[in-house]
Protein backbone atom coordinates (compact mmCIF):
# COMPACT_ATOMS: atom_id res chain seq x y z
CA UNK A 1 108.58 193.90 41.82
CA UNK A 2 106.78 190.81 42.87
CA UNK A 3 106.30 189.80 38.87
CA UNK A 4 110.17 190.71 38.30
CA UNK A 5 110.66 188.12 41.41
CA UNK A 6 108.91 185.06 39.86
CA UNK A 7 110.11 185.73 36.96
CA UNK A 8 113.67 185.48 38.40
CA UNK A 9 112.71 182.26 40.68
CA UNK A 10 111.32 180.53 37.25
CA UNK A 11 114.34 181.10 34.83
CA UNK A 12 116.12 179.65 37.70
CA UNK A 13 114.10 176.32 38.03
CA UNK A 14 114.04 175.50 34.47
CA UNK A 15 117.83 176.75 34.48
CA UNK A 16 118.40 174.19 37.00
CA UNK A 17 115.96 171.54 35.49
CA UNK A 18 117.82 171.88 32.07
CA UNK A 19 121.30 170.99 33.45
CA UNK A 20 121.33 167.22 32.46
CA UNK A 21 120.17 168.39 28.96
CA UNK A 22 123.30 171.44 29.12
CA UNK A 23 125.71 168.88 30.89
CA UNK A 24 124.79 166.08 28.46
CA UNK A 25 128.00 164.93 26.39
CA UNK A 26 126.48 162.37 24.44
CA UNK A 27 126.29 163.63 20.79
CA UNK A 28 126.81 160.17 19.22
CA UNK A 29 125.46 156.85 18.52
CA UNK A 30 127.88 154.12 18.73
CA UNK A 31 128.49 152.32 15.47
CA UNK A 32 130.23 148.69 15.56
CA UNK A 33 131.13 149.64 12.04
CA UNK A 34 133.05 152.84 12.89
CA UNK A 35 135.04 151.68 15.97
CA UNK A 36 138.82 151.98 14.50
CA UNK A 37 140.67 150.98 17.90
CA UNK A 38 142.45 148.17 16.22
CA UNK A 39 139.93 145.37 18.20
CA UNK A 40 137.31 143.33 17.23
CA UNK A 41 133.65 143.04 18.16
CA UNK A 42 131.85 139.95 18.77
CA UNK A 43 127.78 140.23 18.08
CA UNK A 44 125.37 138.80 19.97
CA UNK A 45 121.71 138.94 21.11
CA UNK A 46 122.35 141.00 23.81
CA UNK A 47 124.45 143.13 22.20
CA UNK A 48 128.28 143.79 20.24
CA UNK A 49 130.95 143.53 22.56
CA UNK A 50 134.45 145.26 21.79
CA UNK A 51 137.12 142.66 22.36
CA UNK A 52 140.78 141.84 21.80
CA UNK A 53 142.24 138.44 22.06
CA UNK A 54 146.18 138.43 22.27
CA UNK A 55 148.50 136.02 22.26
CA UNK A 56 149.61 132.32 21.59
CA UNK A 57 146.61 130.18 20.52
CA UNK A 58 147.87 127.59 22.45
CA UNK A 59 149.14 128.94 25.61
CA UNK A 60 146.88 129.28 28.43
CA UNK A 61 144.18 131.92 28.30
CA UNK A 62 143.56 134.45 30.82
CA UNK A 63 140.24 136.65 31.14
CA UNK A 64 140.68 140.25 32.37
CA UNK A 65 137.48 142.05 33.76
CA UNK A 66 137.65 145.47 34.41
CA UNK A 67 136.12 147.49 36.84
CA UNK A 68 132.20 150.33 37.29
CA UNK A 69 133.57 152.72 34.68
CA UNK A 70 137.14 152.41 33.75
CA UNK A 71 137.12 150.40 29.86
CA UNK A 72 139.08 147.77 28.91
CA UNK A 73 142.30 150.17 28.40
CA UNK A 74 142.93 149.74 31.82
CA UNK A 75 144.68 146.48 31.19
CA UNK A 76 147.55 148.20 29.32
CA UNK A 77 150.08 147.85 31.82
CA UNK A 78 149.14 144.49 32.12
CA UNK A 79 148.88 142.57 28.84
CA UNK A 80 152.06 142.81 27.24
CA UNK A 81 153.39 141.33 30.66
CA UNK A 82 150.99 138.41 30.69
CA UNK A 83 152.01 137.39 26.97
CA UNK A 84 155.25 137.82 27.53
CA UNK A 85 155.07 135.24 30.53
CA UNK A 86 153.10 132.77 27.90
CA UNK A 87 149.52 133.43 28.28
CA UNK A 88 147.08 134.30 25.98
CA UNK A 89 144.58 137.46 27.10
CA UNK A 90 140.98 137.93 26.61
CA UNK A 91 140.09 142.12 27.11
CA UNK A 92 136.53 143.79 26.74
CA UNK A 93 134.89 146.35 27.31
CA UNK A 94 132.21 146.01 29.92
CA UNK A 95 128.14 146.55 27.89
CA UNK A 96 127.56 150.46 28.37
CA UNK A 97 131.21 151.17 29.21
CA UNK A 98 134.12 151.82 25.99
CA UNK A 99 133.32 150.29 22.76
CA UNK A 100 130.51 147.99 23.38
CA UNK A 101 126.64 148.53 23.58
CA UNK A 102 124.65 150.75 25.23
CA UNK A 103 121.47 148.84 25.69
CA UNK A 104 118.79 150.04 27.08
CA UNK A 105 117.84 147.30 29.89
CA UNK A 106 118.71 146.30 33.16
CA UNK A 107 122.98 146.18 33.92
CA UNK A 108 122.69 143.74 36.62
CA UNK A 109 125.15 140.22 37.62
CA UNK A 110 122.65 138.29 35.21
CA UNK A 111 123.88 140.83 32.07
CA UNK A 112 127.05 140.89 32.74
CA UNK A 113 127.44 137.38 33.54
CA UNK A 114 125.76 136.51 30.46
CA UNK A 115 128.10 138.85 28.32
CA UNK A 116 131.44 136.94 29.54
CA UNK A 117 129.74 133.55 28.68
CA UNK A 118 128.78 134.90 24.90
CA UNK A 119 131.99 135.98 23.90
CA UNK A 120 133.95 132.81 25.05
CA UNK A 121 130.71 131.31 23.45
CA UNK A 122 131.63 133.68 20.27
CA UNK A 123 134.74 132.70 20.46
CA UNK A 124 134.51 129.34 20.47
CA UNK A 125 136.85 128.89 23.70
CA UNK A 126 135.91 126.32 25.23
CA UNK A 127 138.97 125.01 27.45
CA UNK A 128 138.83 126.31 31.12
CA UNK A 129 140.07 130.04 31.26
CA UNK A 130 141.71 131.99 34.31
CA UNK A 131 139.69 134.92 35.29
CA UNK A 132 141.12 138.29 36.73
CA UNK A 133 138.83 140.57 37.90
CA UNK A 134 139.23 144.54 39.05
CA UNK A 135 136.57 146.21 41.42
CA UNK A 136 133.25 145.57 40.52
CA UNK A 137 135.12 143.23 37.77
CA UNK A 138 136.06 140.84 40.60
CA UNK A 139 132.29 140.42 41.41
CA UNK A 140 131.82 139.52 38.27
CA UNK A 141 134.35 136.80 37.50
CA UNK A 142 132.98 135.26 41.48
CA UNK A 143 129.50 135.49 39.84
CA UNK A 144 130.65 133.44 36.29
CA UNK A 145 132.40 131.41 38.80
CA UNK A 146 129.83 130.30 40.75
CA UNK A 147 127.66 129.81 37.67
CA UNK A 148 130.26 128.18 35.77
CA UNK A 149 132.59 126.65 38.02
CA UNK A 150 133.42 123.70 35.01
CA UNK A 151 135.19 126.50 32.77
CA UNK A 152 137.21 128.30 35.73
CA UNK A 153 140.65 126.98 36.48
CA UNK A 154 141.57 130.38 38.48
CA UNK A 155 140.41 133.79 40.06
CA UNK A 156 142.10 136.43 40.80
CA UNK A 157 140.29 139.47 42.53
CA UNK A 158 141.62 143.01 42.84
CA UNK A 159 140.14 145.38 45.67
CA UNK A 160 136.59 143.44 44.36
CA UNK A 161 132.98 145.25 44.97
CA UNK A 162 131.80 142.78 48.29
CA UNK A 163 129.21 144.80 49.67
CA UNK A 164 125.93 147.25 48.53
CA UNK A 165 127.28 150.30 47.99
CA UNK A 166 124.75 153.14 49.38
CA UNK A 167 124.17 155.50 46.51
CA UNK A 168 121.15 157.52 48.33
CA UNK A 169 118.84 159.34 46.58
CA UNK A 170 120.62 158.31 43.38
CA UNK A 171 118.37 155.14 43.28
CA UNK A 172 115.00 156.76 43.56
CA UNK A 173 113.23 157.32 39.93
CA UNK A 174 113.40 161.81 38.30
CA UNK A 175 115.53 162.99 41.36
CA UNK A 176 118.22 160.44 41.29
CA UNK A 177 118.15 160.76 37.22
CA UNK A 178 118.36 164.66 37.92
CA UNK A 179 121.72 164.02 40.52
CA UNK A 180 123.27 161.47 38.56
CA UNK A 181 123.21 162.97 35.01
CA UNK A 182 123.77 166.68 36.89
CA UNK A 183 126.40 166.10 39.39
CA UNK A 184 127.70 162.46 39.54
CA UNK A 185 128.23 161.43 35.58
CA UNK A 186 129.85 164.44 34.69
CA UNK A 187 132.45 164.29 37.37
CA UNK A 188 133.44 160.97 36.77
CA UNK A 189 136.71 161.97 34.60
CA UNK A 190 137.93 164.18 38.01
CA UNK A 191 136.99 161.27 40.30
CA UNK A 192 139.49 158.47 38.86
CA UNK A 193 142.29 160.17 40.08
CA UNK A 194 141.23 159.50 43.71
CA UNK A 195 141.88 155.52 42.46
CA UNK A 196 146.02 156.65 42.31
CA UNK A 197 148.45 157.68 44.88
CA UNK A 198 150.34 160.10 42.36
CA UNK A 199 147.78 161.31 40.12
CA UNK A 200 149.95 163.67 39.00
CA UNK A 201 151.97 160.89 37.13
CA UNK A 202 148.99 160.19 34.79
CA UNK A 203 147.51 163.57 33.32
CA UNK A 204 145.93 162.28 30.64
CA UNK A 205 143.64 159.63 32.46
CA UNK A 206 141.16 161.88 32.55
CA UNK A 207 140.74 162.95 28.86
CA UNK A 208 141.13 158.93 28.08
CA UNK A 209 138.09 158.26 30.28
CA UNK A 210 136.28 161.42 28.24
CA UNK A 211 135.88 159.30 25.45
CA UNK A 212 133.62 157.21 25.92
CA UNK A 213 131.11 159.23 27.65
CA UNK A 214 130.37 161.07 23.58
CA UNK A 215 128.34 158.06 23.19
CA UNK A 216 124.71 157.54 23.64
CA UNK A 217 123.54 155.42 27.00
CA UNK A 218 126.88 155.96 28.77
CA UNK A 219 124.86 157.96 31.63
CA UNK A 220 122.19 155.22 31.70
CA UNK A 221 124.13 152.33 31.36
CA UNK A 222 126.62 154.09 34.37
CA UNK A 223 123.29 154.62 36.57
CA UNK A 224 121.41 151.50 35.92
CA UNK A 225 124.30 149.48 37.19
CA UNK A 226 124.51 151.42 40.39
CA UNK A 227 120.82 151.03 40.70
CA UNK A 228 120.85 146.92 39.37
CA UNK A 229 124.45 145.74 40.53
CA UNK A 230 125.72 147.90 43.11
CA UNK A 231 122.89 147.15 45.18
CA UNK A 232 123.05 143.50 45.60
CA UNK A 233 125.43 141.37 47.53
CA UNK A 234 128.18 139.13 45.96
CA UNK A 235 128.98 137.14 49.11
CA UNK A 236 127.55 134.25 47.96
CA UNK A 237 129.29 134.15 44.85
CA UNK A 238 132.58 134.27 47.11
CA UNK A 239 131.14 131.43 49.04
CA UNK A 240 130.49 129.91 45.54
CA UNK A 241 134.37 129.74 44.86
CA UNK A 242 135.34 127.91 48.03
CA UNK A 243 132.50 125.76 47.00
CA UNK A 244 133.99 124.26 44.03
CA UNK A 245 136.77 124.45 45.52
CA UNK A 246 138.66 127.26 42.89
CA UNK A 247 141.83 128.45 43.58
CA UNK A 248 142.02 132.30 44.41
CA UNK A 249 144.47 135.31 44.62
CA UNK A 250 143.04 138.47 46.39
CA UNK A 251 145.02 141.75 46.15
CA UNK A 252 144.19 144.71 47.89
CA UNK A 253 146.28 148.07 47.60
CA UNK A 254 146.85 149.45 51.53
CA UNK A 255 145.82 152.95 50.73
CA UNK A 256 142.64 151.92 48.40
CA UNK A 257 139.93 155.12 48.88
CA UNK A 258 137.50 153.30 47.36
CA UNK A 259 137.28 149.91 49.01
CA UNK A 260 138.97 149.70 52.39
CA UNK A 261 141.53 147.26 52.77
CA UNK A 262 140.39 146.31 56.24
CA UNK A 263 137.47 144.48 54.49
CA UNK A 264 140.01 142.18 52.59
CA UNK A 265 139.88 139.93 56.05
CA UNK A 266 136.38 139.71 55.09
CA UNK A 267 136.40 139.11 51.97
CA UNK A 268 139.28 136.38 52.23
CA UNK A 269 137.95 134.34 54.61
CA UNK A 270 134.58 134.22 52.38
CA UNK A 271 136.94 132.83 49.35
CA UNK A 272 138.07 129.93 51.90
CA UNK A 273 140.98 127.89 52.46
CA UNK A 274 142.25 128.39 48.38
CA UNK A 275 142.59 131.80 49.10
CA UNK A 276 146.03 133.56 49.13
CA UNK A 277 145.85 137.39 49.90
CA UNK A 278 148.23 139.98 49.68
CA UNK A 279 148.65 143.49 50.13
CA UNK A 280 150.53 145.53 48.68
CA UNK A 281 151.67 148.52 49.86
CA UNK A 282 151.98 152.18 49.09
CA UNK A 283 148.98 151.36 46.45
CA UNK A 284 145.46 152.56 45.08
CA UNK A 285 142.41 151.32 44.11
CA UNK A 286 144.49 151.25 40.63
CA UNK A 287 147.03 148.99 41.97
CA UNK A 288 147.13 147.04 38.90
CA UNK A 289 148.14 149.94 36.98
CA UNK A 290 150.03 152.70 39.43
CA UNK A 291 151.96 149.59 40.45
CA UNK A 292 152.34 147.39 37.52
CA UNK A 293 155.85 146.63 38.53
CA UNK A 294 154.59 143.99 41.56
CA UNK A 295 151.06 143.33 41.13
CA UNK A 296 151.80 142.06 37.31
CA UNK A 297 154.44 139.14 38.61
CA UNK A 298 151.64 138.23 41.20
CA UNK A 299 149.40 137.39 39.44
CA UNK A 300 151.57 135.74 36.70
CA UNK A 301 153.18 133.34 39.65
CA UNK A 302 150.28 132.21 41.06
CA UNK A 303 148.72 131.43 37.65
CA UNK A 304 151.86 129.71 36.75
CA UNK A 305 151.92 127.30 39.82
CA UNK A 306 150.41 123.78 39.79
């Protein structure tokens, strides 16, 4: 009985132990040469980055950043607005995240930074460029703002990561591998419906999101920047904008789950006297998209005034 028991209690553990290998969706390497989503990539020594570049070459460009997890496609209710008011748009796809690489290396403000500055590098753009940032995209565009302040005319920040986010055990080394690639990773589809106030409206989100994760690194890359970026504090970088004095738009949905919009006082005061902040109600942490309709002419008008 006792040999039946441990037995029992050791097809268990390495039942358990094998779940990130069982719950593991990535079955492919990513190939620049294979991606047929009608962008481009841009190469460079930190990696291919999955781009498009809409637009009038001579109208004004505009830099969209997206957010932790969600690829460049969630800019698809925004674009075609945005050219249509006369800009030209910049879209990528985040290293580790959609179409671009998975590298195997730390996914921290310094990477990420670095991988905006190569592609307008790549892409030879070198008048300054509005930057509109989502989530943990509108730390990013404060961070290239406080780096580069010379090649920012504007920021615009939606709902944007400004404080460590406590992701427990997660960060420790084995066990937070084991949680993240067991529980967390593969219920990211599920979780970006808590970023809507009608989920029911967009049923397909989910299997969009799916995509992406059949790719080799996804977990890691998703992990490492919980670990790298999530951690650290991009208050300064806020501080950097009033600084150099950059105009700012912050907008902040009033029923965001993921970042509460009682921290926007915070977080607009930090961005200084430049900063104009609204909320807008009966919105998500997807404001941008769930509510198109109002946040697209907001950030179009204050782009468009002097």
């Amino acid at each position: 009985m006792k040999k039946i028991l441990w037995i029992t209690l050791v097809v268990v553990l390495l039942g358990g132990l094998s779940l990130p290998v069982w719950l593991n969706q990535e079955r492919l390497q990513l190939q620049p040469s294979e991606i047929s989503t009608g962008g481009k990539i841009a190469t460079t020594e930190n990696g291919f980055i999955h781009y498009r570049l809409q637009g009038q070459e001579q109208d004004p460009l505009i830099v969209l950043v997206h957010g932790f997890s969600v690829p460049s496609y969630t800019w698809d209710r925004t674009v075609p607005y945005l050219i249509a008011r006369g800009f030209r748009v910049l879209t990528f796809d985040l290293y580790g995240r959609g179409y671009s690489s998975r590298q195997h290396s730390k996914y921290d403000r310094a990477l990420f930074v670095g991988q905006l500055n190569d592609l307008l590098m790549q892409l030879e753009i070198d008048e300054k460029v509005s930057l509109v940032g989502l989530s943990m995209g509108g730390a990013i565009v404060s961070a290239f703002a406080a780096e580069y302040p010379h090649k920012v005319e504007k920021v615009v920040l939606m709902a944007p990561f400004h404080q460590p986010i406590d992701i427990g055990p997660m960060k420790y080394p084995l066990l937070g591998d084991y949680l993240a690639y067991t529980f967390f990773v593969p219920s990211m589809p599920e979780s970006q419906y808590d970023d809507f106030i009608e989920p029911d409206s967009f049923p397909l989100w989910s299997e969009k999101f799916k995509n992406q994760m059949q790719y080799k690194g996804f977990r890691f890359a998703i992990l490492n920047t919980a670990r790298e970026f999530l951690q650290s504090d991009p208050m300064a970088d806020f501080r950097a904008i009033e600084q150099f004095e950059i105009p700012s738009l912050l907008l902040w949905g009033d029923q965001d789950k993921v970042f509460d919009v009682k921290n926007r006082v915070l977080v607009a005061k930090t961005l200084g006297n430049k900063n104009k902040m609204v909320v807008v109600n009966n919105a998500g942490h997807a404001l941008h998209y769930e509510n198109d309709d109002r946040v697209n002419p907001l950030i179009s008008e204050f782009l468009l005034a002097p």
